[in-house]
C-alpha atoms as a PDB file:
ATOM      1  CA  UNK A   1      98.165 114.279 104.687  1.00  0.00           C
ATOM      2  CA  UNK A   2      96.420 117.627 105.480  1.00  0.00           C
ATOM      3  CA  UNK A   3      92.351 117.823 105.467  1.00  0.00           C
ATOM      4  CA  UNK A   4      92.319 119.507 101.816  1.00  0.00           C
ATOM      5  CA  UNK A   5      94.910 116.727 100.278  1.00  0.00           C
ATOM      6  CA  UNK A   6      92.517 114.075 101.561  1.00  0.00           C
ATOM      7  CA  UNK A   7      89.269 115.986 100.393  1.00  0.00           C
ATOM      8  CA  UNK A   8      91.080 116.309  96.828  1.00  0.00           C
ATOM      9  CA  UNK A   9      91.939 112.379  97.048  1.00  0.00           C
ATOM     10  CA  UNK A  10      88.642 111.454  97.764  1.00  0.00           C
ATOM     11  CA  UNK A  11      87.101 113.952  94.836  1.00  0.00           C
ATOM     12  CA  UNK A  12      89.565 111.847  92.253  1.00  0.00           C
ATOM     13  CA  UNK A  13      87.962 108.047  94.193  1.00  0.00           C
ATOM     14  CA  UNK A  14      84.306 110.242  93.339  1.00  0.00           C
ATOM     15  CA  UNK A  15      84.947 111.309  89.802  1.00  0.00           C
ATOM     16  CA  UNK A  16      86.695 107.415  89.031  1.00  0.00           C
ATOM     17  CA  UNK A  17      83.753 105.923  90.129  1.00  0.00           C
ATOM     18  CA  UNK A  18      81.188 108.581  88.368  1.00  0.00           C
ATOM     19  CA  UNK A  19      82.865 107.350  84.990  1.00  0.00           C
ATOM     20  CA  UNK A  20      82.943 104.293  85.355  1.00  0.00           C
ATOM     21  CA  UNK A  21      78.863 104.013  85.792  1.00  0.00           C
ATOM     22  CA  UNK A  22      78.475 106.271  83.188  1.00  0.00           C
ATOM     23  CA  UNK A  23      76.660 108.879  84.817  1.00  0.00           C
ATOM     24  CA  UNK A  24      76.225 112.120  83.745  1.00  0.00           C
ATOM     25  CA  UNK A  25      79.776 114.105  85.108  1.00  0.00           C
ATOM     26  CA  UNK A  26      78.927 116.503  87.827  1.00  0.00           C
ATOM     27  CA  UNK A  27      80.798 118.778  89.277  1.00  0.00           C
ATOM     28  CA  UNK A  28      82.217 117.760  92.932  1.00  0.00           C
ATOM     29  CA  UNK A  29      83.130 119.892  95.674  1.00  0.00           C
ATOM     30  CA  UNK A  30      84.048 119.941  99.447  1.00  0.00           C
ATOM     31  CA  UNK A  31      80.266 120.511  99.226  1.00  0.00           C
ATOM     32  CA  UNK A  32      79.058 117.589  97.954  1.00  0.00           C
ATOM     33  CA  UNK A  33      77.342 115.117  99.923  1.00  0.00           C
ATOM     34  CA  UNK A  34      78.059 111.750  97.651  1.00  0.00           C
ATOM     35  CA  UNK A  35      75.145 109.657  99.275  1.00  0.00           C
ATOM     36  CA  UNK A  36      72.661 112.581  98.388  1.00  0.00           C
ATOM     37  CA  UNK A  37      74.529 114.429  95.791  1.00  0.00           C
ATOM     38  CA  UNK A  38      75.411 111.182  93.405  1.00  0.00           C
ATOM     39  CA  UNK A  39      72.628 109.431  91.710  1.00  0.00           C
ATOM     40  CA  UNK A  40      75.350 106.386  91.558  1.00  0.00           C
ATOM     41  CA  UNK A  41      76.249 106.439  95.138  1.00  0.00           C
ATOM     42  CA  UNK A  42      74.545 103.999  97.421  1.00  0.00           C
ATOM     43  CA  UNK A  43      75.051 102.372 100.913  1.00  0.00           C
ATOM     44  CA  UNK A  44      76.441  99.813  99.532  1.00  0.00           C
ATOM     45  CA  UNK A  45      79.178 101.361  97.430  1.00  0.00           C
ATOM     46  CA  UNK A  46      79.629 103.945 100.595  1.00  0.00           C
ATOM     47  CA  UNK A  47      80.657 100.327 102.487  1.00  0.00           C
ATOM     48  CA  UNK A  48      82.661  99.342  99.758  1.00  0.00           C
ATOM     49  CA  UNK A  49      84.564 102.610  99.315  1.00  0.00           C
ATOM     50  CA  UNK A  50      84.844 103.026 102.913  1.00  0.00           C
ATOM     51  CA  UNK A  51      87.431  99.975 102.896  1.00  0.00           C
ATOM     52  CA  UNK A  52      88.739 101.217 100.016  1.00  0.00           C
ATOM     53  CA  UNK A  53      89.505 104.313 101.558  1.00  0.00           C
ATOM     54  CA  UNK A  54      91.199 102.330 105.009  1.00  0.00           C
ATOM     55  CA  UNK A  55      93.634 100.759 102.488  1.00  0.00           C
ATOM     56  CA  UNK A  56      94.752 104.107 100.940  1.00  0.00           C
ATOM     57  CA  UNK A  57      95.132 105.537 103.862  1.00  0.00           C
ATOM     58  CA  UNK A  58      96.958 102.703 105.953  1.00  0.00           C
ATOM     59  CA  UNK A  59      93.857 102.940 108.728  1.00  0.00           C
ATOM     60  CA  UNK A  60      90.851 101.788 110.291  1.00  0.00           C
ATOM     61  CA  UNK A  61      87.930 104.313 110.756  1.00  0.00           C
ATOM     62  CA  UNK A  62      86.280 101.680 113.079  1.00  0.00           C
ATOM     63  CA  UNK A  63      82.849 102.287 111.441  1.00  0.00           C
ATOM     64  CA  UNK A  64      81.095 100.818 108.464  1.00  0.00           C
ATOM     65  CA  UNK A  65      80.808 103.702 106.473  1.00  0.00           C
ATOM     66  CA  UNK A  66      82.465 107.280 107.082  1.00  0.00           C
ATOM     67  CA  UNK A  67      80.276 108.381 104.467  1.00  0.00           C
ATOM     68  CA  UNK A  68      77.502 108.823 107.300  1.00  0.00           C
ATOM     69  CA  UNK A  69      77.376 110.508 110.816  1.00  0.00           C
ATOM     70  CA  UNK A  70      78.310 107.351 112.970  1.00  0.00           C
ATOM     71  CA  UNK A  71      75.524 108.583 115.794  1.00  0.00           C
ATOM     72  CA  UNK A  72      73.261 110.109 113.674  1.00  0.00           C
ATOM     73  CA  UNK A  73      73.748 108.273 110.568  1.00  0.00           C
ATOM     74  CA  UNK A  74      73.286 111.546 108.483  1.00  0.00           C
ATOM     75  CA  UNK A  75      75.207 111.340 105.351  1.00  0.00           C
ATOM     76  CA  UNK A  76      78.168 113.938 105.738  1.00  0.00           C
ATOM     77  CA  UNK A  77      79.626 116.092 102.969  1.00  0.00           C
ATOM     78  CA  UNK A  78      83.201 115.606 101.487  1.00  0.00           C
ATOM     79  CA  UNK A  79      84.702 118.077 103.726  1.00  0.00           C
ATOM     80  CA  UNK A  80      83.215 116.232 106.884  1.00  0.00           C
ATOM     81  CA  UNK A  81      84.295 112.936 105.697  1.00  0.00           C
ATOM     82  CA  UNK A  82      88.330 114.119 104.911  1.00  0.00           C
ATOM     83  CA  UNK A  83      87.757 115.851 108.638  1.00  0.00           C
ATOM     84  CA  UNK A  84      86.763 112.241 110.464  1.00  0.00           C
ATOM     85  CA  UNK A  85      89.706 110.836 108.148  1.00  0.00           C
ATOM     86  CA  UNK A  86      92.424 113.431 109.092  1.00  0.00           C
ATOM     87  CA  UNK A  87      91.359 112.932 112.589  1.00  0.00           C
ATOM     88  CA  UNK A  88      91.919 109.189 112.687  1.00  0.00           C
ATOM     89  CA  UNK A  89      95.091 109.520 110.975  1.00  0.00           C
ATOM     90  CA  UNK A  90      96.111 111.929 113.436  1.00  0.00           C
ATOM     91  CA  UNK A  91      95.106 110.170 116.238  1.00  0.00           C
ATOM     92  CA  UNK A  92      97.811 106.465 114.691  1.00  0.00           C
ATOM     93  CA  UNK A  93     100.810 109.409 114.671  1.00  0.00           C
END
């Protein structure tokens, strides 16, 4: 799966769990950073998608969260988080 397949995966997880809280639907983008973009998206949902995410993709990302900067902890934007996932899958071929 190619960087822009995963970032459009990961828009569809976004938008699933935007209606299901009942939020008001906003438009997502490679752009979007969910942990300061989404009203709905917390840490704790970022841990919880995070293994959602390492089932979907057969993988381990070795980090609690790739919704944040492992070093830095700075929340990264969809783009950067279907980057550190195409990596890792790249790295189990």
């Amino acid at each position: 799966m190619n960087q822009g397949e995963i970032e459009q995966s990961l828009i569809g997880m976004l938008k699933e769990l935007q209606a299901a809280t009942g939020e008001p639907v906003q438009d997502l983008t490679p752009a979007t950073i969910p942990l300061k973009d989404l009203g709905f998206f917390d840490s704790l949902l970022a841990l919880e998608t995070t293994i959602t995410l390492e089932e979907r993709f057969g993988t381990s990302f070795n980090a609690d969260s790739v919704f944040t900067d492992k070093e830095s902890s700075e929340p990264l934007s969809i783009s950067q988080i279907a980057e550190k996932i195409a990596k890792v899958q790249g790295a189990a071929v």
